[in-house]
N, C-alpha and C. Protein backbone atom coordinates (compact mmCIF):
# COMPACT_ATOMS: atom_id res chain seq x y z
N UNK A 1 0.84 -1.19 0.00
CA UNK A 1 0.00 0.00 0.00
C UNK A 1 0.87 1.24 0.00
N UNK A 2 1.48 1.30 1.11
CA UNK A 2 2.72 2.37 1.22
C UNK A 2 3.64 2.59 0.13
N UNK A 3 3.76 1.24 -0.94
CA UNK A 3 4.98 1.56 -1.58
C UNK A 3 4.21 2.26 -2.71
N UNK A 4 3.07 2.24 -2.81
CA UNK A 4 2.66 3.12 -4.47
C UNK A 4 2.87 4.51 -3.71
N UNK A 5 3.13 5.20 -2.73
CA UNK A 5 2.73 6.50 -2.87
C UNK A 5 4.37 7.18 -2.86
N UNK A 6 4.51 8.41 -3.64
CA UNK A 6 6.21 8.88 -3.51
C UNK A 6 6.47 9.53 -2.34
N UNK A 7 7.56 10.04 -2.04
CA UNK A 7 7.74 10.70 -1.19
C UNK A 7 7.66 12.45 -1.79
N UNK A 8 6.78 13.08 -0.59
CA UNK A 8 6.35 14.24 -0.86
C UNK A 8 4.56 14.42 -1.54
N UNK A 9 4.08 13.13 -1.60
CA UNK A 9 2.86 12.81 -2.62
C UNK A 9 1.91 13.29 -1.41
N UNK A 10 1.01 14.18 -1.53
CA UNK A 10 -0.13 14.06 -0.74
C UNK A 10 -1.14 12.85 -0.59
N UNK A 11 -1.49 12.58 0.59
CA UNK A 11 -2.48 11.45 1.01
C UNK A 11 -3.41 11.58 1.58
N UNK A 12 -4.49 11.44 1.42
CA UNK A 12 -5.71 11.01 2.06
C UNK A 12 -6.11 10.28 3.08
N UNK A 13 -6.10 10.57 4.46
CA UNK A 13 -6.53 9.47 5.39
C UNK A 13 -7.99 9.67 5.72
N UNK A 14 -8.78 8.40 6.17
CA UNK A 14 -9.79 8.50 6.64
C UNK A 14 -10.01 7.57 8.07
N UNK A 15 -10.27 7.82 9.19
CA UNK A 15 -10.77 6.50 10.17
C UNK A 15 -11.50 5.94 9.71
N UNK A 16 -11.69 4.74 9.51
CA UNK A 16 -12.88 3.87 8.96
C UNK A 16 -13.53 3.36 10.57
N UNK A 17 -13.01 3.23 11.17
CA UNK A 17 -13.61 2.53 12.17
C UNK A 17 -12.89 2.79 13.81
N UNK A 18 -14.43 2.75 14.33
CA UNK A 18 -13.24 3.32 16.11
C UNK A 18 -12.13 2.34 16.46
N UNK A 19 -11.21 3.24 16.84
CA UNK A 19 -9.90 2.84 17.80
C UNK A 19 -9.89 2.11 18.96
N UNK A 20 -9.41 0.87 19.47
CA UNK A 20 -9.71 0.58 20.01
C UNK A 20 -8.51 0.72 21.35
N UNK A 21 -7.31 0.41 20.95
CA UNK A 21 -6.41 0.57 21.44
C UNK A 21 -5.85 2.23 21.89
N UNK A 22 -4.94 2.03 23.13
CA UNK A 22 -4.88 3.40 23.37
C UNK A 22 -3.44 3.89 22.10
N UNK A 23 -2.82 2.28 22.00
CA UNK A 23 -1.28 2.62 21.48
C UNK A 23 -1.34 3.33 20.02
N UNK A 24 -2.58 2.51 19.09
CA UNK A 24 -3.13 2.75 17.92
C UNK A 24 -3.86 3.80 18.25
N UNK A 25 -4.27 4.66 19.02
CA UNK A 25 -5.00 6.07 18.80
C UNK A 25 -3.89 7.27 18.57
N UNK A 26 -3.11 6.76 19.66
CA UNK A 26 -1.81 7.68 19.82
C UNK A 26 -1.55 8.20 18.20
N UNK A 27 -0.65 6.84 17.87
CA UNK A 27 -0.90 6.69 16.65
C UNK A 27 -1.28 7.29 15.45
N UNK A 28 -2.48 7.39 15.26
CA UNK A 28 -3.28 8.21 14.55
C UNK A 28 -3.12 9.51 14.97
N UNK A 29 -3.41 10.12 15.91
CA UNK A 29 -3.63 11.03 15.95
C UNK A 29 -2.38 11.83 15.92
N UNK A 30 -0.90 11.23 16.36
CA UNK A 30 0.08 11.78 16.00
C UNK A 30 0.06 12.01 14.16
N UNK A 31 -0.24 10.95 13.73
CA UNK A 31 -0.45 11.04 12.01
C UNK A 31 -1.07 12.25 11.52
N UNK A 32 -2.41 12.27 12.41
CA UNK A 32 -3.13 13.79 11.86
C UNK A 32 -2.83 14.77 12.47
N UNK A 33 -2.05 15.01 13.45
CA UNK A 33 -1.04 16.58 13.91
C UNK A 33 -0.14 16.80 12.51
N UNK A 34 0.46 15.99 11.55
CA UNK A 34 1.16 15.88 10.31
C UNK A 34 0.26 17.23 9.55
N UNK A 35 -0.85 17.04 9.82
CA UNK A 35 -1.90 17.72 8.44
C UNK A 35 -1.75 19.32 8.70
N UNK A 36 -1.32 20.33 7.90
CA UNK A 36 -1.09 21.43 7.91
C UNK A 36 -2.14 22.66 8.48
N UNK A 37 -3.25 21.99 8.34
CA UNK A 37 -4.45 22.72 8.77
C UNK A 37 -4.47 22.48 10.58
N UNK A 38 -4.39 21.22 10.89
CA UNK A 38 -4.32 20.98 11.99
C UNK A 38 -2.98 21.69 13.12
N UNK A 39 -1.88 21.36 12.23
CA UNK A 39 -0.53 21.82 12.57
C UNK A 39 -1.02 23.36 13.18
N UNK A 40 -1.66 24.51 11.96
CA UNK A 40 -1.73 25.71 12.25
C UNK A 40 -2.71 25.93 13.29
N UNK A 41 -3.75 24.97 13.67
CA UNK A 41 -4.61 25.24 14.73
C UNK A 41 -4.00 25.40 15.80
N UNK A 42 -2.94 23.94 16.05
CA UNK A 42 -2.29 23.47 17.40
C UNK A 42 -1.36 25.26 17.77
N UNK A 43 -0.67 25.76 16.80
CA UNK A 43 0.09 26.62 16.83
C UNK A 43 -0.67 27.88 17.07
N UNK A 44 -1.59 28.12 16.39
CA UNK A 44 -2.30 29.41 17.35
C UNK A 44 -2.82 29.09 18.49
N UNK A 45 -3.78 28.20 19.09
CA UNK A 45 -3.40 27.66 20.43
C UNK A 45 -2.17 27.98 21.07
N UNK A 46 -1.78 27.37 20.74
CA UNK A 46 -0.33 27.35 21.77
C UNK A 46 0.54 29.22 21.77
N UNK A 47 -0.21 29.98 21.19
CA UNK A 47 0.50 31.22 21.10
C UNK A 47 -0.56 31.97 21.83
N UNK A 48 -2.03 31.34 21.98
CA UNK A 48 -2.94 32.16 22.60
C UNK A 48 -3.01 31.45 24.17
N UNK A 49 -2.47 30.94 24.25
CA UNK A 49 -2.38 30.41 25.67
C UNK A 49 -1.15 30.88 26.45
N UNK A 50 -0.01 31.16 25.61
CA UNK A 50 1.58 31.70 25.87
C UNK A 50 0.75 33.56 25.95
N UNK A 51 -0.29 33.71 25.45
CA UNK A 51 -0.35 35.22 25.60
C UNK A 51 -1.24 35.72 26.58
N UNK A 52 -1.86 34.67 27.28
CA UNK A 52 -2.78 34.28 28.32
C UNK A 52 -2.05 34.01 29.58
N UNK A 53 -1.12 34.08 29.51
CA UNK A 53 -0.52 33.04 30.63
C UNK A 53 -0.44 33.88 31.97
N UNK A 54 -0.96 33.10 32.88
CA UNK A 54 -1.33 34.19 34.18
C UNK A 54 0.28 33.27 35.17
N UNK A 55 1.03 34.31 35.53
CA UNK A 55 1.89 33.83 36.34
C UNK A 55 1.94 34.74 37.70
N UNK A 56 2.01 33.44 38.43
CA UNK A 56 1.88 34.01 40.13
C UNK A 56 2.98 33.94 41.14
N UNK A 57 3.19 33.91 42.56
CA UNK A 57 4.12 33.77 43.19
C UNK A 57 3.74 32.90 44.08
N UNK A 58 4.67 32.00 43.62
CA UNK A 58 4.93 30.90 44.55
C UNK A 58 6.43 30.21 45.04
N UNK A 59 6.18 30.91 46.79
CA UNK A 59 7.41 30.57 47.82
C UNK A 59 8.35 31.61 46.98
N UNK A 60 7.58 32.79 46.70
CA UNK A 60 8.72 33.97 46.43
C UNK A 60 9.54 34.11 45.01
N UNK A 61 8.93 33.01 44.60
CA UNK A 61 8.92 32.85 42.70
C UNK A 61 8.05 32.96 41.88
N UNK A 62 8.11 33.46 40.66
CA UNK A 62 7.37 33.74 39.42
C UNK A 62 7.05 32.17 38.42
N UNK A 63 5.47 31.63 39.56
CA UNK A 63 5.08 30.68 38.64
C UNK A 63 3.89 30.57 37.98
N UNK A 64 4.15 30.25 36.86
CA UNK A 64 3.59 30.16 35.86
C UNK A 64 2.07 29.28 35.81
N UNK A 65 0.90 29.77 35.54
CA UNK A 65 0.29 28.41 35.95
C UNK A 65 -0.46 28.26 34.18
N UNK A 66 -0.24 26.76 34.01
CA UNK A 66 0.02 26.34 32.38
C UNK A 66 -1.21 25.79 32.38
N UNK A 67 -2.26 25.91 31.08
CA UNK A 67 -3.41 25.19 30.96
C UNK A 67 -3.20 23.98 29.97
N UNK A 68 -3.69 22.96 29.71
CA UNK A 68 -3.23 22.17 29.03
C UNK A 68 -3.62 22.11 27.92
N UNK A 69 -3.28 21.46 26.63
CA UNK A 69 -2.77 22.08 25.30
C UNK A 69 -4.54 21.49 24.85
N UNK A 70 -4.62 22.46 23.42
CA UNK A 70 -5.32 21.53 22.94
C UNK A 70 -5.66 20.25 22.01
N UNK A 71 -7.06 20.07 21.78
CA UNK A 71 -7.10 18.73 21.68
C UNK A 71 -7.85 18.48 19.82
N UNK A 72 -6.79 19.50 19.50
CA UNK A 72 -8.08 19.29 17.96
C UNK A 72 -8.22 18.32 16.84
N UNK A 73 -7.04 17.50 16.80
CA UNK A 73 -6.71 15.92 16.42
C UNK A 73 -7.45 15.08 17.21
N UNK A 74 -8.74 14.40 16.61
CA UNK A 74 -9.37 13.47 17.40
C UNK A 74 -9.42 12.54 16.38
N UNK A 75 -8.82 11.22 17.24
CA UNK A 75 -9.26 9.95 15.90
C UNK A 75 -10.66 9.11 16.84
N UNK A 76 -11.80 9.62 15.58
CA UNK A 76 -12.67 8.97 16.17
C UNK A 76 -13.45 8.50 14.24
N UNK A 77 -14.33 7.87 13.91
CA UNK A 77 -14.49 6.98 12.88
C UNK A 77 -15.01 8.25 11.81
N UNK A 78 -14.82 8.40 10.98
CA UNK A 78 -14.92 9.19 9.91
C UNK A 78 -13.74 10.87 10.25
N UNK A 79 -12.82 10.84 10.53
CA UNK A 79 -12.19 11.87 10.20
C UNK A 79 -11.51 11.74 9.47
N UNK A 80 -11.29 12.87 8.46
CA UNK A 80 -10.37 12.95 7.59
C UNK A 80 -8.76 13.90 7.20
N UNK A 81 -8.34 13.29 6.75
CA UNK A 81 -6.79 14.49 6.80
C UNK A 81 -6.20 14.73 6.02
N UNK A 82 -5.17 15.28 5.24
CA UNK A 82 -4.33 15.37 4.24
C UNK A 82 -2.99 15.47 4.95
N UNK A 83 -1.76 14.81 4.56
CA UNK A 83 -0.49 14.59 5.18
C UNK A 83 -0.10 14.68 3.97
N UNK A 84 1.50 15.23 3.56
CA UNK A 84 2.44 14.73 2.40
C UNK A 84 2.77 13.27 3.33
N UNK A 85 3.43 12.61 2.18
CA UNK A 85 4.07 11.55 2.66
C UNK A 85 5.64 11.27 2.40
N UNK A 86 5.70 10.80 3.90
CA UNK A 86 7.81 10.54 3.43
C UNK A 86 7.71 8.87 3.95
N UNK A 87 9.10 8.42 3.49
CA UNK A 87 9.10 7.54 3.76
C UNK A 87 9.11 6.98 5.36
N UNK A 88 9.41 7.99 6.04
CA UNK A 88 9.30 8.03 7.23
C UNK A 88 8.23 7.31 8.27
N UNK A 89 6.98 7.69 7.46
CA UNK A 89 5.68 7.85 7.81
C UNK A 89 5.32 5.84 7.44
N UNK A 90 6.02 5.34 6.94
CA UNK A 90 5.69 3.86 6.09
C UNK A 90 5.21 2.57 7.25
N UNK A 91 5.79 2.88 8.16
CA UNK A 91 5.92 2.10 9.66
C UNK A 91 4.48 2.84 10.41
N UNK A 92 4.46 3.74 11.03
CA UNK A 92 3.34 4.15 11.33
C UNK A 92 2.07 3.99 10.83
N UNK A 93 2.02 3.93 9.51
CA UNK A 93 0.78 4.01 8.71
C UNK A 93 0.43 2.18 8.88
N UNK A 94 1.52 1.78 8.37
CA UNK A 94 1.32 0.04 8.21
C UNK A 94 0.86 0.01 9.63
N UNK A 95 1.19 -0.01 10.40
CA UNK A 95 0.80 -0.50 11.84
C UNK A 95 -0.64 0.23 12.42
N UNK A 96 -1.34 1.60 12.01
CA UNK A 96 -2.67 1.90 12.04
C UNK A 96 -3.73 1.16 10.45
N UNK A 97 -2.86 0.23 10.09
CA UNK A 97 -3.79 0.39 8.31
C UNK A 97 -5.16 -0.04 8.32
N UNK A 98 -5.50 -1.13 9.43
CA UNK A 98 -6.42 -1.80 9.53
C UNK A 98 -7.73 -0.18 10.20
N UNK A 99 -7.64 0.48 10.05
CA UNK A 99 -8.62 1.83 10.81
C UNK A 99 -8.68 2.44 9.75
N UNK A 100 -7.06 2.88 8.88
CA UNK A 100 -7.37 4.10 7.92
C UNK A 100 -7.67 3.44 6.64
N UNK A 101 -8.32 4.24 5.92
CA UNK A 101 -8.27 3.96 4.19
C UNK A 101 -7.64 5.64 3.48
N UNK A 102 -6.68 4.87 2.97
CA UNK A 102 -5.28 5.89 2.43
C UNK A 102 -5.67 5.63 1.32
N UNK A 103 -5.13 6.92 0.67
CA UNK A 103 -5.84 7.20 -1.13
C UNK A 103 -4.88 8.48 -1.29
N UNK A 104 -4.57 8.75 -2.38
CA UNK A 104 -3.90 9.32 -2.81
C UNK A 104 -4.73 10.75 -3.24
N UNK A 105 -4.13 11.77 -2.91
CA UNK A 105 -5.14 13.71 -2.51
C UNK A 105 -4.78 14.29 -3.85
């Protein structure tokens, strides 16, 4: 499956079916942080929370109190993504394949 697509080729993922495992969600959802749309969400997040950031004193120090990141990569059964692909990615994908259906974007 992996070997028809080149490196740099855009891909198509879809969940076909819920996750069952926690190791295989990880998984995925590390796959769809890959997708550029997603990438830029995580990153304004993370700049509106750095511009938010309420820091207090504690025991006579400047601490910081951190909210936790967000969550906009969800692998749950019909999401979809666009990733380029490297060869990198060949191991990961094989080991979620049985969830996604990969197609070429």
């Amino acid at each position: 499956m992996s070997q028809s697509f080149k490196p740099g080729q855009n891909i198509r993922c879809t969940v076909t079916r819920s996750i069952r495992t926690p190791d295989d969600r990880d998984t995925v959802m590390r796959l769809m942080r890959l997708d550029p749309d997603i990438k830029r969400g995580l990153k304004k997040a993370q700049e509106r929370r750095l511009a938010t950031l309420v820091v207090r004193g504690r025991g006579g120090r400047p601490w910081p109190t951190r909210r936790p990141s967000s969550k906009i990569a969800r692998a749950e059964a019909g999401e979809s993504w666009t990733i380029p692909y490297t060869p990198l990615l060949a191991r990961d994908i094989a080991s979620v394949a049985s969830y996604l259906k990969i197609e070429a974007a």
